[in-house]
Each structure stands twice: as structure tokens, then as C-alpha cells.
N, C-alpha and C. Protein backbone atom coordinates (compact mmCIF):
# COMPACT_ATOMS: atom_id res chain seq x y z
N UNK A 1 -1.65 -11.06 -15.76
CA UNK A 1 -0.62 -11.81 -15.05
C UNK A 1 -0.82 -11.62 -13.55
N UNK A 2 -0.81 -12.52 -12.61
CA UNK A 2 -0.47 -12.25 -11.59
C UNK A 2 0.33 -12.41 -11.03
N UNK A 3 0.31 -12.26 -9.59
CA UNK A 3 1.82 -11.78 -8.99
C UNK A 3 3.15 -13.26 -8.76
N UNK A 4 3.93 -13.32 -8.88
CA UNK A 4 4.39 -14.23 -8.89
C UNK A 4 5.04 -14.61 -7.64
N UNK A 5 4.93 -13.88 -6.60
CA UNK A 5 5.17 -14.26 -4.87
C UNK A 5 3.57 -13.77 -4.30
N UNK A 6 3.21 -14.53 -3.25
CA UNK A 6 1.63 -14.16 -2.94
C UNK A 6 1.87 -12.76 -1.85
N UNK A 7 1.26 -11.88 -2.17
CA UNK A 7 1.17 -10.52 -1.47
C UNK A 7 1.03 -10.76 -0.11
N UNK A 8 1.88 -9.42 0.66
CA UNK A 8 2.17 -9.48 1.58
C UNK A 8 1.42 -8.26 2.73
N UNK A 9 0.40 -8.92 3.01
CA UNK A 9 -0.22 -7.59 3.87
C UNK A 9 0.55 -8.00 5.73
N UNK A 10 1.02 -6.48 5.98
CA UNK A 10 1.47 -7.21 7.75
C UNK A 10 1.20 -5.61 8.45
N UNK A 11 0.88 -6.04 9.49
CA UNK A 11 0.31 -4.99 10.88
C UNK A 11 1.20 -5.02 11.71
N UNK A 12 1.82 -3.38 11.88
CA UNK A 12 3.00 -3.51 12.55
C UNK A 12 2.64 -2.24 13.78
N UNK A 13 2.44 -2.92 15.30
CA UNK A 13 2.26 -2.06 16.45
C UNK A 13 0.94 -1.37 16.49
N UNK A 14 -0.40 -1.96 15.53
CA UNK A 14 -1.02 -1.92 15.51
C UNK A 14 -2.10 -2.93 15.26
N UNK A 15 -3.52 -3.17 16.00
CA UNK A 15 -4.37 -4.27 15.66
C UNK A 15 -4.73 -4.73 14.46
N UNK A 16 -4.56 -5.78 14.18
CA UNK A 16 -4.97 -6.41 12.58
C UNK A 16 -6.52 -6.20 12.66
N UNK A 17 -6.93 -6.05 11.31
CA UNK A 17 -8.59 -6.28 11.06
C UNK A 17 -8.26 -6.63 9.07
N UNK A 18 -9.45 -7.70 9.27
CA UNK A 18 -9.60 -8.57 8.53
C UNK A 18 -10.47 -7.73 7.42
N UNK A 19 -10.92 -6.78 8.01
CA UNK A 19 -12.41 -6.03 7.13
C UNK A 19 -10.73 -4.83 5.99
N UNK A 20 -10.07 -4.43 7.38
CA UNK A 20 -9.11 -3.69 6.69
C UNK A 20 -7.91 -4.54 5.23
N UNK A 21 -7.35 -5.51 5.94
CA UNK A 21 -6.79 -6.44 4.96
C UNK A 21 -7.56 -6.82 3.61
N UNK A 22 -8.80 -7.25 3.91
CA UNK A 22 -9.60 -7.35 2.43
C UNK A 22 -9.11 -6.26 1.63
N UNK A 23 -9.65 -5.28 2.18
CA UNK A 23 -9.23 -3.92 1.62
C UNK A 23 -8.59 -3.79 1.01
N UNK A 24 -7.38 -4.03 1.27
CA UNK A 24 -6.33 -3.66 1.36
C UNK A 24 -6.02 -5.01 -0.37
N UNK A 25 -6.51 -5.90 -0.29
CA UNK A 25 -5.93 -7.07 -1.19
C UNK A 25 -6.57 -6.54 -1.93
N UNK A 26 -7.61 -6.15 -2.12
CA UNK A 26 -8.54 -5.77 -3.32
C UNK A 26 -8.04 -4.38 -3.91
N UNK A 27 -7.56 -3.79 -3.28
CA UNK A 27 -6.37 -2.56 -4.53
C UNK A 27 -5.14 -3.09 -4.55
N UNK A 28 -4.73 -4.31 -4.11
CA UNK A 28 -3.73 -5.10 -4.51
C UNK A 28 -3.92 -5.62 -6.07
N UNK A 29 -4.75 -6.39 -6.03
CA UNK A 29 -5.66 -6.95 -6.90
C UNK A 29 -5.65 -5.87 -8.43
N UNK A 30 -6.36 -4.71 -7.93
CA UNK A 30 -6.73 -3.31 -8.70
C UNK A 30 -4.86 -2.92 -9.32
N UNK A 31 -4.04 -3.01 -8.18
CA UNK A 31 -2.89 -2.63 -8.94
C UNK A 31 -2.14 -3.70 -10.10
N UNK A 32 -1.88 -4.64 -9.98
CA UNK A 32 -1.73 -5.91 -10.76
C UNK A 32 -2.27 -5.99 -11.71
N UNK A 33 -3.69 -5.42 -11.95
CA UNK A 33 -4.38 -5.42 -12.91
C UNK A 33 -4.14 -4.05 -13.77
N UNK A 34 -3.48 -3.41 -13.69
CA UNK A 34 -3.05 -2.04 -14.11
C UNK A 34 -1.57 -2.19 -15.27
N UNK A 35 -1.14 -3.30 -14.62
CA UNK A 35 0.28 -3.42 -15.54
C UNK A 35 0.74 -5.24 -15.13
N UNK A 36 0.87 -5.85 -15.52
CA UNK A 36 1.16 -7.33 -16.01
C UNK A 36 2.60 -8.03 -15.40
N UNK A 37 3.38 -6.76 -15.30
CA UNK A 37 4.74 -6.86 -14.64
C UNK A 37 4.74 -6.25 -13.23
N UNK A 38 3.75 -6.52 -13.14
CA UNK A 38 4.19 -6.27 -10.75
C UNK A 38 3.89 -8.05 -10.70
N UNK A 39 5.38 -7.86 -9.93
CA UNK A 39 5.64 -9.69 -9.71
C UNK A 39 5.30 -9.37 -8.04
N UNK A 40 5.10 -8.52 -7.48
CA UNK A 40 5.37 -8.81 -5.86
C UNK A 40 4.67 -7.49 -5.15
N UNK A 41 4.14 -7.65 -4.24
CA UNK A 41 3.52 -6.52 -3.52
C UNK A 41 3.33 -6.66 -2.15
N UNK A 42 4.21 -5.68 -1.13
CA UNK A 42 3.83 -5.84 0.56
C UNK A 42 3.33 -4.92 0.90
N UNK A 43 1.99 -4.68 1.54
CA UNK A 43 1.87 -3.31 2.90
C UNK A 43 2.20 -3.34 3.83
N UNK A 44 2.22 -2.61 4.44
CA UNK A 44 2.58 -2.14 5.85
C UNK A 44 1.48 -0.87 6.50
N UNK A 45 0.73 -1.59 7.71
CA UNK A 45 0.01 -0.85 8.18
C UNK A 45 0.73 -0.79 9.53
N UNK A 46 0.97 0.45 10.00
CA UNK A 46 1.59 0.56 11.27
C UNK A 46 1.29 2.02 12.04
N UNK A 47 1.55 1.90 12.99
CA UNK A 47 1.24 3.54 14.20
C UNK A 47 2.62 4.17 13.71
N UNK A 48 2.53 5.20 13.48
CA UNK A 48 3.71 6.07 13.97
C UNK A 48 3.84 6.67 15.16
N UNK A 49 5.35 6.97 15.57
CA UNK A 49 5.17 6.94 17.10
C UNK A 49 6.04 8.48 17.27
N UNK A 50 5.25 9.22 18.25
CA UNK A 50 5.54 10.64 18.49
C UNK A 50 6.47 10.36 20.16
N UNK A 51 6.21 9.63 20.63
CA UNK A 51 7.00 9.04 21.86
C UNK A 51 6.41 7.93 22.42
N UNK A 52 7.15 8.04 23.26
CA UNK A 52 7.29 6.21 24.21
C UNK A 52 5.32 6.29 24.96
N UNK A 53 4.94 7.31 25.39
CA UNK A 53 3.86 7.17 25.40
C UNK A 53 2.31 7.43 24.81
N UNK A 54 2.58 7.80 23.14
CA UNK A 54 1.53 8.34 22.73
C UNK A 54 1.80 7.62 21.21
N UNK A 55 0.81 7.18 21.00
CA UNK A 55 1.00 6.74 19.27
C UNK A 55 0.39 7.50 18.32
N UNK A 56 1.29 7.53 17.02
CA UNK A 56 0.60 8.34 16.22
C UNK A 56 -0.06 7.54 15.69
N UNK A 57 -0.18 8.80 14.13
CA UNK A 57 -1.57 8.00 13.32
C UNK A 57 -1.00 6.92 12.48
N UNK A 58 -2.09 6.75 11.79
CA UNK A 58 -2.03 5.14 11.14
C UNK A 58 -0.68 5.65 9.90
N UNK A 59 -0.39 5.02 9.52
CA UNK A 59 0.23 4.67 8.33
C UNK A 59 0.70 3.67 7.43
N UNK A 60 0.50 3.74 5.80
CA UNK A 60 -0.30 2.38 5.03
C UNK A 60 1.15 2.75 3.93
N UNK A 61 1.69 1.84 3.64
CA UNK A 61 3.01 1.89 2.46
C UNK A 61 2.55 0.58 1.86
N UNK A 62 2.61 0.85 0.53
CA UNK A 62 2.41 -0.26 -0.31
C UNK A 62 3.72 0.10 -1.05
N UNK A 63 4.36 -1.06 -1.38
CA UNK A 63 5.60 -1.92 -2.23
C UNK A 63 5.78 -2.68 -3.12
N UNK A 64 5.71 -2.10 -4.74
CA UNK A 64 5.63 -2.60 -5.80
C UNK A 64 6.53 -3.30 -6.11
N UNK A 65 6.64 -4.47 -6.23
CA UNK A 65 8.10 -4.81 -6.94
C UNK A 65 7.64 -5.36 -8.65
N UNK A 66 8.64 -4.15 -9.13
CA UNK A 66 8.08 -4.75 -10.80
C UNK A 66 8.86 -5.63 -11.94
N UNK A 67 8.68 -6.08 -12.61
CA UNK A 67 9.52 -7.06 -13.75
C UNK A 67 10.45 -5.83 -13.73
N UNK A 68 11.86 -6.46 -14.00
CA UNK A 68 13.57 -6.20 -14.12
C UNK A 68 13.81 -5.36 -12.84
N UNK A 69 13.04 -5.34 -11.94
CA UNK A 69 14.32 -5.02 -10.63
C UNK A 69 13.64 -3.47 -10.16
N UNK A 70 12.68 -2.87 -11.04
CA UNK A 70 11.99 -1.32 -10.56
C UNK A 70 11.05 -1.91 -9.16
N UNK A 71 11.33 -0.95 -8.26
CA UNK A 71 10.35 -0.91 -7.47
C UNK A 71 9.69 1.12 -7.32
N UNK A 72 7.99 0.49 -6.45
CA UNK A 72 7.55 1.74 -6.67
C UNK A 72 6.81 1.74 -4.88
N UNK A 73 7.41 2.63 -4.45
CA UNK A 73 6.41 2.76 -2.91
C UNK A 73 5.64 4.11 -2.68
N UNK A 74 4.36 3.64 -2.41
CA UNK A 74 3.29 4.66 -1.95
C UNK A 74 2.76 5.04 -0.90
N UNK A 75 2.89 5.91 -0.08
CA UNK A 75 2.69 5.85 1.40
C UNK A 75 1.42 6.67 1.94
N UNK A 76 0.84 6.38 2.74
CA UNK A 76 -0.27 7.62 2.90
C UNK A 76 -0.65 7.83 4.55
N UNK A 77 -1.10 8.83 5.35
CA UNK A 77 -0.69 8.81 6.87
C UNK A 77 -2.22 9.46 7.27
N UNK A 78 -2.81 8.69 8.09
CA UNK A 78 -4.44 9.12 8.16
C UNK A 78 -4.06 10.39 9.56
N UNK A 79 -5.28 10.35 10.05
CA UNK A 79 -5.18 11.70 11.20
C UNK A 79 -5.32 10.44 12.81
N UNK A 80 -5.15 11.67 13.27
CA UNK A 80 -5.38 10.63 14.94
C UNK A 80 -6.67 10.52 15.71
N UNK A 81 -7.76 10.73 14.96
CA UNK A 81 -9.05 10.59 14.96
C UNK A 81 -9.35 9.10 15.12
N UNK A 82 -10.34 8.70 14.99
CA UNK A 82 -11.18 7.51 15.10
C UNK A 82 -10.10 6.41 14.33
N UNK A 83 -9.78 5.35 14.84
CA UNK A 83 -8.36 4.60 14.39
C UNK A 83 -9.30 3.73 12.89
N UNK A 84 -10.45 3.18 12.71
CA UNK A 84 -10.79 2.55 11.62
C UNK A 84 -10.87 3.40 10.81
N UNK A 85 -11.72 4.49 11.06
CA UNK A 85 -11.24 6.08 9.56
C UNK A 85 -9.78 6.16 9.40
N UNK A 86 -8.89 6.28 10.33
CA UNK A 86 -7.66 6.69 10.04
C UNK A 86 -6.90 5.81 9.38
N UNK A 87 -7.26 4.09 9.40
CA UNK A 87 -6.29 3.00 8.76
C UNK A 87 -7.29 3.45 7.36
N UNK A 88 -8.11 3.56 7.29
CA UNK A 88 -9.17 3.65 5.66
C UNK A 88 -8.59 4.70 5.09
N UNK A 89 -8.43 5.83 5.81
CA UNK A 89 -8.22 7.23 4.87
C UNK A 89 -6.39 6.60 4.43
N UNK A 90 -5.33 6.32 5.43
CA UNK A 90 -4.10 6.19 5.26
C UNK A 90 -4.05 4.90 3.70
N UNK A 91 -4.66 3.89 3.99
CA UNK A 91 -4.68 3.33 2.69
C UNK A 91 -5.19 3.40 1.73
N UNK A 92 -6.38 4.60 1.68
CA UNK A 92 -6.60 5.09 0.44
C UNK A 92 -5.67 5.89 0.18
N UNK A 93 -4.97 6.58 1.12
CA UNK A 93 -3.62 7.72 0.21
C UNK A 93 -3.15 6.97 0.04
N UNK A 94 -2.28 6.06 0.22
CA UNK A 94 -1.63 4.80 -0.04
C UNK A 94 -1.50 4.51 -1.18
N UNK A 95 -2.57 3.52 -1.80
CA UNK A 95 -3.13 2.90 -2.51
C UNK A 95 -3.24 4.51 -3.71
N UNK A 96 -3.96 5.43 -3.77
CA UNK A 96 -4.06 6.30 -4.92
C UNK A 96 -2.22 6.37 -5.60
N UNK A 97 -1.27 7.05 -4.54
CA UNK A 97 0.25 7.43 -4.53
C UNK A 97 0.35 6.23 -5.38
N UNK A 98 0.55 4.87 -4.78
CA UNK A 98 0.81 3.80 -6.02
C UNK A 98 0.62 3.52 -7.19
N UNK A 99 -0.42 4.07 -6.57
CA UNK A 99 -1.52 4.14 -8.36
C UNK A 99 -0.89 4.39 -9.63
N UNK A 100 -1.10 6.09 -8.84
CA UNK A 100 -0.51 7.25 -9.90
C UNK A 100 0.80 7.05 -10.51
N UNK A 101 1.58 6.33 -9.50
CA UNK A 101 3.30 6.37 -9.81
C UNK A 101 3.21 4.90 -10.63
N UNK A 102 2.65 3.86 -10.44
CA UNK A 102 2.35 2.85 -11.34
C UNK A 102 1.93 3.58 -12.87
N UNK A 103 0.69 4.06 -12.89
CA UNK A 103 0.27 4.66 -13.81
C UNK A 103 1.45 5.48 -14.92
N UNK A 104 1.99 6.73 -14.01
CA UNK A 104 3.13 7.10 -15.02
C UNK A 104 4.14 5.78 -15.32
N UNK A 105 4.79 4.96 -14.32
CA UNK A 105 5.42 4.24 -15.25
C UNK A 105 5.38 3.80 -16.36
N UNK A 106 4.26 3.01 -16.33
CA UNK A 106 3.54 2.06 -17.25
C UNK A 106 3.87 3.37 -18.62
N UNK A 107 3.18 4.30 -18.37
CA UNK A 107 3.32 5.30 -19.58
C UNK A 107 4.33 6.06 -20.10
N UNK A 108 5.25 6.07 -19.46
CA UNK A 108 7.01 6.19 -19.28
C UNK A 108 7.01 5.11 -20.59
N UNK A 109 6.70 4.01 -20.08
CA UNK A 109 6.94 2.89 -20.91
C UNK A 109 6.38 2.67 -22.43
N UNK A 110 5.38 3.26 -22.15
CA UNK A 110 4.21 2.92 -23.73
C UNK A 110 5.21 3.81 -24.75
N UNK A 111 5.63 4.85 -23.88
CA UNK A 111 6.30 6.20 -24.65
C UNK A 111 7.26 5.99 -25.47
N UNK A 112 8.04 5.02 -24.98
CA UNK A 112 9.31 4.79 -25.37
C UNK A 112 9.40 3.65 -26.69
């Protein structure tokens, strides 16, 4: 099944990259394909901010929304190193956290 609103990737206070967004759709893609009932999915790639003049590191939240109203969010926060490692490492924690918490649902579910 796929998603039944088209996924929502958005860059917030930080530069978009297109190499990152692929990315980013393709464990979209990977999660959807894990369980049949994720109707909806947004990221959020954004700086966190330590003050008015210094930005932090990256950070990647993915937002499951699943058949009857469950949602599941996974967040992951790279280092303040090199900003393309840091959006990669933050959405692979990201993206795994979803995973996993997708994963137990789904099996929450088989259980029952």
C-alpha cells in the first residue's frame, strides 16, 4: 500500500539538498514498505539553535501517521562537524528510531 497523502520532506533554517531529500524519500519508501498502514509521512530537517548567534547541529524527525489515528516519531541529532555528515548521520538516527518503533508496532500487532 502506499501512502495515501504524498510525503512530506521540508528544510527548516537550514539549506535544502536534493542528494539529502532523495535520501531521505528512499527510507520513506523503506518505511511504507514495512507495514501497509502508514497513510502519511513528514521530515523535518532543521539546525538546532544554542543562541541567536551560533547554530546547532542538524536534526532529522520523521512522522508516521498510521491507519486509525497512531502516530510514531523518530528523531536523530548529528554532531556540529562537517554539515553534509551531520544531516546523513542525523537521518540515519532518524530513520533507524522509526524503524525500530514501526517494527515493534507492527509486532505489538501480529501478537494480538
Amino acid at each position: 500500500m502506499s501512502l495515501q497523502t504524498p510525503a512530506q520532506v521540508t528544510f527548516h533554517q537550514t539549506e535544502h539538498s536534493d542528494s539529502l531529500e532523495a535520501d531521505i524519500r528512499d527510507k520513506i519508501d523503506e518505511l511504507a514498505a514495512l507495514y501497509d498502514g502508514v497513510v502519511s509521512c513528514r521530515v523535518v530537517v532543521e539546525h538546532e539553535h544554542f543562541d541567536r548567534k551560533e547554530q546547532g547541529p542538524v536534526a532529522v524527525r520523521f512522522e508516521l501517521g498510521l491507519s486509525g489515528g497512531k502516530r510514531i516519531v523518530g528523531a536523530g541529532t548529528g554532531t556540529q562537524n562537517d554539515e553534509h555528515v551531520d544531516a546523513s548521520t542525523a537521518t540515519r538516527a532518524a530513520f533507524e528510531a522509526t524503524k525500530r518503533q514501526l517494527r515493534d508496532y507492527v509486532d505489538r500487532r501480529r501478537a494480538v
